[in-house]
Structures are given as C-alpha cells and as structure tokens.
C-alpha atoms as a PDB file:
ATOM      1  CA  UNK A   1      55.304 192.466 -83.996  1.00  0.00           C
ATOM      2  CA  UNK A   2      56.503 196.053 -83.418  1.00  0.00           C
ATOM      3  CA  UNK A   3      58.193 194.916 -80.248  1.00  0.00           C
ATOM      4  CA  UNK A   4      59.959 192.207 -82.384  1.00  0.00           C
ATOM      5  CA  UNK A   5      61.289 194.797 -84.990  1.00  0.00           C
ATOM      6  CA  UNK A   6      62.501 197.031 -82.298  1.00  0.00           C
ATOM      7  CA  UNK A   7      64.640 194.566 -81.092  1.00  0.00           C
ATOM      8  CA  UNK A   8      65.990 193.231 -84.058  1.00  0.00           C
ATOM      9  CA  UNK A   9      66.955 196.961 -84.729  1.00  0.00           C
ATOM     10  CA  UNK A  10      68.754 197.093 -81.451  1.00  0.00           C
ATOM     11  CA  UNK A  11      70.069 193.848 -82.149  1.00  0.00           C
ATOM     12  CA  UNK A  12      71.571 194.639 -86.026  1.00  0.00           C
ATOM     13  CA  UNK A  13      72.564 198.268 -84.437  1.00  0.00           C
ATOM     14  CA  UNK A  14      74.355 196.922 -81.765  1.00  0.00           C
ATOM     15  CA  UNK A  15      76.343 194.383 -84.787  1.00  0.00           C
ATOM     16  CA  UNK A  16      77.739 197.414 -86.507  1.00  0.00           C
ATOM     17  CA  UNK A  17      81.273 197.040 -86.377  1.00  0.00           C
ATOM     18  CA  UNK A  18      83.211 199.659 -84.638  1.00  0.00           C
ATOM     19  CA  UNK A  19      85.623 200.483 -87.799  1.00  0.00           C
ATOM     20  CA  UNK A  20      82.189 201.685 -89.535  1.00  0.00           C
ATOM     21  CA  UNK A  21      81.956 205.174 -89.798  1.00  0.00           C
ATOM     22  CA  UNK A  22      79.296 206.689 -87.911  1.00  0.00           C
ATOM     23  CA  UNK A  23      77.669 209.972 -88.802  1.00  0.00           C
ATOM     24  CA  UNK A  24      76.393 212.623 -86.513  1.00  0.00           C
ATOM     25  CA  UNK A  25      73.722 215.010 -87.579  1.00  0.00           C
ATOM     26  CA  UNK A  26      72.801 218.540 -85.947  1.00  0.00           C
ATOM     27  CA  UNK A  27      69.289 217.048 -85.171  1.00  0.00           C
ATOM     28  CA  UNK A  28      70.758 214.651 -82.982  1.00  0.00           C
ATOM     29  CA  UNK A  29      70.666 211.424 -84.909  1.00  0.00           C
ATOM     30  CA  UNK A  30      73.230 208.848 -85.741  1.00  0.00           C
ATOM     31  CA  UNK A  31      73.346 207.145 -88.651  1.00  0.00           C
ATOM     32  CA  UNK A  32      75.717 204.063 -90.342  1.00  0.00           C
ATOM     33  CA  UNK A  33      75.184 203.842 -94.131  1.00  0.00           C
ATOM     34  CA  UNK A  34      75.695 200.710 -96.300  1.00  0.00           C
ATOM     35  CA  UNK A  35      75.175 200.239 -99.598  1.00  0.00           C
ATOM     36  CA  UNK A  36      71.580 200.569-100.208  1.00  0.00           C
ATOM     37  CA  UNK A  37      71.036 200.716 -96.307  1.00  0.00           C
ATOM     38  CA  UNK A  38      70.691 203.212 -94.344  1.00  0.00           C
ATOM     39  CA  UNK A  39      70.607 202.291 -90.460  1.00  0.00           C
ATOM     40  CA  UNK A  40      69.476 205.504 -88.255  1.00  0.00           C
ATOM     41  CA  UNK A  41      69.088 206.290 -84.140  1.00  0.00           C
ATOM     42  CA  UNK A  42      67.200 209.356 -83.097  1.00  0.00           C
ATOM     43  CA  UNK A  43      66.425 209.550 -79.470  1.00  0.00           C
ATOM     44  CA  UNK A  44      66.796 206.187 -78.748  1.00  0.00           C
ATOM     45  CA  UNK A  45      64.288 204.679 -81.533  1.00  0.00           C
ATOM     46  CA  UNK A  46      66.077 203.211 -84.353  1.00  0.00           C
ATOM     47  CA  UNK A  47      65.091 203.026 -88.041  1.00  0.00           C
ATOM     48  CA  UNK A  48      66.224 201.089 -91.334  1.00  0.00           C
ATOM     49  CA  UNK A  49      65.438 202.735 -94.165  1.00  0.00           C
ATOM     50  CA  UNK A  50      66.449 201.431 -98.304  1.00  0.00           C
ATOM     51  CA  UNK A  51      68.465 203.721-100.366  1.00  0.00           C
ATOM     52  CA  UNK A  52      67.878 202.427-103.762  1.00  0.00           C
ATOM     53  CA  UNK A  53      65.304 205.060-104.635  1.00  0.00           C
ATOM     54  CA  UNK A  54      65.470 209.162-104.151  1.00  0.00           C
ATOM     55  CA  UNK A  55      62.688 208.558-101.723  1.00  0.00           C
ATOM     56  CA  UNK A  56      64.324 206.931 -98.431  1.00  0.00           C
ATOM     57  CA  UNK A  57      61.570 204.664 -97.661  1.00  0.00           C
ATOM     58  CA  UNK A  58      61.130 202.265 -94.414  1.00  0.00           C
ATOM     59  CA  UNK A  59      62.848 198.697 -94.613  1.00  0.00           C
ATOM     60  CA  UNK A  60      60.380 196.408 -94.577  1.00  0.00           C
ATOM     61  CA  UNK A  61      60.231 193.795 -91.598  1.00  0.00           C
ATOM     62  CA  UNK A  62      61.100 190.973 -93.295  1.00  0.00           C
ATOM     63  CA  UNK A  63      64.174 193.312 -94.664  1.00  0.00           C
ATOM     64  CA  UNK A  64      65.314 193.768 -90.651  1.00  0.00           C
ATOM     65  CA  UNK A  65      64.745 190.109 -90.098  1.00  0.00           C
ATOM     66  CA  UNK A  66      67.308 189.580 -92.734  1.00  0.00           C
ATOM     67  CA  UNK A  67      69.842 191.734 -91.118  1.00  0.00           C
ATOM     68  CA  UNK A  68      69.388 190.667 -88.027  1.00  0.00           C
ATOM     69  CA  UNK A  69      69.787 186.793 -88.787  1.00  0.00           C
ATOM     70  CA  UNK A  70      72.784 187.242 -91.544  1.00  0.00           C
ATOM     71  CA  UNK A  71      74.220 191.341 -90.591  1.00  0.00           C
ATOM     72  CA  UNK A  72      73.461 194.441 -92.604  1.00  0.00           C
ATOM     73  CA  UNK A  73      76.071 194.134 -94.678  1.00  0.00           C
ATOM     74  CA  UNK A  74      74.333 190.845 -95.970  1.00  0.00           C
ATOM     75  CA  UNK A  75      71.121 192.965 -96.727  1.00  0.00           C
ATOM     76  CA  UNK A  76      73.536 195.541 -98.427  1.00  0.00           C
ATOM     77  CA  UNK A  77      74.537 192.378-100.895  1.00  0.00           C
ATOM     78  CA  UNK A  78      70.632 191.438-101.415  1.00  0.00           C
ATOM     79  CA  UNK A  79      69.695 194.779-102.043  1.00  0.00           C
ATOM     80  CA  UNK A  80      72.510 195.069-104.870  1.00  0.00           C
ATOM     81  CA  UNK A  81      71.997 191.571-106.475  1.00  0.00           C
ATOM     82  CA  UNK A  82      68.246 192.648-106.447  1.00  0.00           C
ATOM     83  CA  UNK A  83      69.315 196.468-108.436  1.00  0.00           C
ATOM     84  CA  UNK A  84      71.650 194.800-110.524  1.00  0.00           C
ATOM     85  CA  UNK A  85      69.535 191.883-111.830  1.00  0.00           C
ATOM     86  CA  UNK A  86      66.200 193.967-112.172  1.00  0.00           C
ATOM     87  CA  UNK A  87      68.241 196.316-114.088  1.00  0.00           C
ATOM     88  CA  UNK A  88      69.460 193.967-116.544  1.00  0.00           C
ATOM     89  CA  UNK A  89      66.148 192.359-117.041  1.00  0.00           C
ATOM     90  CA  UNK A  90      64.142 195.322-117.208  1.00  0.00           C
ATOM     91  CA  UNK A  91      66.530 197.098-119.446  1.00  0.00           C
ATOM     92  CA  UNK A  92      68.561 194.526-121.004  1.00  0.00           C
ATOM     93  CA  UNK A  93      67.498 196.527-124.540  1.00  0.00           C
ATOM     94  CA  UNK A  94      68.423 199.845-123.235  1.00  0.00           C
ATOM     95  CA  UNK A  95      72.047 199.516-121.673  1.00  0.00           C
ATOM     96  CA  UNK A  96      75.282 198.944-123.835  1.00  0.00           C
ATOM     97  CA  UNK A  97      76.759 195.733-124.052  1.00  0.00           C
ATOM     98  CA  UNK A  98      79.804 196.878-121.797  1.00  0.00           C
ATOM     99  CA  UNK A  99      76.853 197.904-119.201  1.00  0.00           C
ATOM    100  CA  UNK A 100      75.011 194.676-119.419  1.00  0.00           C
ATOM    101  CA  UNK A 101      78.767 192.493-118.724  1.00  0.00           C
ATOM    102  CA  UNK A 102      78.978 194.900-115.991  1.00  0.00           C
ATOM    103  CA  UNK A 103      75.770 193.966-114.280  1.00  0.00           C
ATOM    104  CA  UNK A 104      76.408 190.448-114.985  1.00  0.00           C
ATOM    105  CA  UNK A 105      79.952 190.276-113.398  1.00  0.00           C
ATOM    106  CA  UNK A 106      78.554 191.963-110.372  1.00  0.00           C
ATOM    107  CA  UNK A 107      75.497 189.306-110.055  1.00  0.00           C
ATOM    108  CA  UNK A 108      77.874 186.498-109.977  1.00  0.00           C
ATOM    109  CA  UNK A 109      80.075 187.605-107.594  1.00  0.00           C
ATOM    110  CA  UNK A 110      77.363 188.859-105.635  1.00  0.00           C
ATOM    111  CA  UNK A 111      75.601 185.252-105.787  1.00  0.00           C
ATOM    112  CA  UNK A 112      79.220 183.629-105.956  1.00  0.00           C
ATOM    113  CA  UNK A 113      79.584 185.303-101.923  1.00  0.00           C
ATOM    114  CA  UNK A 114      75.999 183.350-101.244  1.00  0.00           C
ATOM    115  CA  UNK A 115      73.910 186.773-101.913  1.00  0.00           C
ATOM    116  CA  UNK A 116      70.205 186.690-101.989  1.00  0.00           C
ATOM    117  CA  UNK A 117      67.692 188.584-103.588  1.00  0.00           C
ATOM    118  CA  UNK A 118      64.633 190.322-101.432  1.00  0.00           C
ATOM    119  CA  UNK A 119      62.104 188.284-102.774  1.00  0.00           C
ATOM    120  CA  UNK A 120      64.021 185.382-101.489  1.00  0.00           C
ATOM    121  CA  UNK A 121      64.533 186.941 -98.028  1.00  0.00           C
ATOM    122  CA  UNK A 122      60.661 187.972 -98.052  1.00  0.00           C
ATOM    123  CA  UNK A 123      59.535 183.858 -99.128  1.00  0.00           C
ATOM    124  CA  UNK A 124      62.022 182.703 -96.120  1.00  0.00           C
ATOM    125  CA  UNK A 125      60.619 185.318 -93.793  1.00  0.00           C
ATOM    126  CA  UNK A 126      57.276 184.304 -94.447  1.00  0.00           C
ATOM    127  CA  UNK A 127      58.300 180.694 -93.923  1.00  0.00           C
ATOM    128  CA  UNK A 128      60.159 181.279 -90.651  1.00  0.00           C
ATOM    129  CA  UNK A 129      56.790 183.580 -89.482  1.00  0.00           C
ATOM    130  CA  UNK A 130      54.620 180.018 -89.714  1.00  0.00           C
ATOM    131  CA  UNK A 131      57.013 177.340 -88.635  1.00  0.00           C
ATOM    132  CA  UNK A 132      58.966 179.375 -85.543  1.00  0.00           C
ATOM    133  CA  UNK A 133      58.024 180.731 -82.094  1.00  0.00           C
ATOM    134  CA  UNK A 134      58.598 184.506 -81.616  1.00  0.00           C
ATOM    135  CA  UNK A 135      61.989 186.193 -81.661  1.00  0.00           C
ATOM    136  CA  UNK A 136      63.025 185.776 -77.879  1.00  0.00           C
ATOM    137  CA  UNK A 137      64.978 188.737 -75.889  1.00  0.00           C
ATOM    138  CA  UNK A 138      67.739 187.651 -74.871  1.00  0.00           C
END
C-alpha cells in the first residue's frame, strides 16, 4: 500500500502543470500549493499534506487516490465544497445572513463544476479498494 501511494504521488506530482508556481525552500524542498493542498518533494520523497487546519496534517490515501484519478486541483474543489458546507451546517446560527449566501453560492458552483465532498471520495475509495486489482506502474 505504501508503494501504491508513492506512486500516485509521483504520478499527481508529475500532473502539475508547468504554469503553477513552484516554491523553493532553503531546506531543499519544493513545494506547489492549491487551495487547501499542499503538494511537497524533499529529497526525492514526496508528500500531500491538507491545509484547512493550522496544523498541516498528512493527506489521507484515499485523499491521493483522488488526485491522482481526477488532478489536485479536483481535490482542491472537494476540500472547499467540504469547508464551505460543514461551515454552514455547523454554524448556520453563528454567521450573518450575507455569510451564509456566501457559502451557499460557493457550494453550488463548486457542485455545479461536478465537485465532491471527502466523504464521497473516501466511500468511492473504499469501493474501488474491494472491486479493483492494484494500481499498476506503468
């Protein structure tokens, strides 16, 4: 399984278009950022990581998957309809009316561009896991 998210990295690192701007940092790393996504090569060994919190934490696999079958910038649109809409169901009390039309314009367009949301990518994950052979180098 390890060997399998390695390559998708490679694969979905590979996909970033060359118009992206690429950072380089003093450690020696490169990094792409998306919205939400942060995409990361140090010595070789790539990393996702998800930007929504102040904590970068690890994508998880089924997160990679997703980017690997549909592009990062496809993950970047799940991870937003997924913010957006837990925002305005969590807190639908909390934010202003003008905050809450906000949210909601943004979720359609997201969804209107065929977004998903990451528990949708994790249920299809799951289902491609039982019904497919392993990812196959190519």
């Amino acid at each position: 399984m390890k060997k399998d998210r390695e390559y998708m990295l490679n694969v979905v690192w590979r996909s970033i278009p060359e118009y992206q701007p690429q950072y380089r940092w003093r450690d020696g790393s490169t990094t792409y950022f998306y919205k939400g996504v942060k995409i990361e090569d140090l010595n070789g060994e790539k990393e996702m990581y998800s930007l929504i919190s102040d904590m970068y934490k690890i994508m998880p696999t089924h997160a990679v998957w997703y980017a690997y079958e549909n592009g990062i910038q496809a993950l970047s649109e799940a991870i937003r309809l997924t913010v957006y809409s837990d925002r305005l169901n969590n807190q639908k009390t909390q934010l202003l009316q003008a905050t809450q039309e906000d949210y909601s314009r943004k979720i359609q367009k997201l969804l209107s561009n065929g977004a998903i949301n990451l528990n949708q990518i994790k249920e299809k994950y799951e289902q491609q896991r039982t019904t497919d052979k392993p990812i196959q180098e190519v």
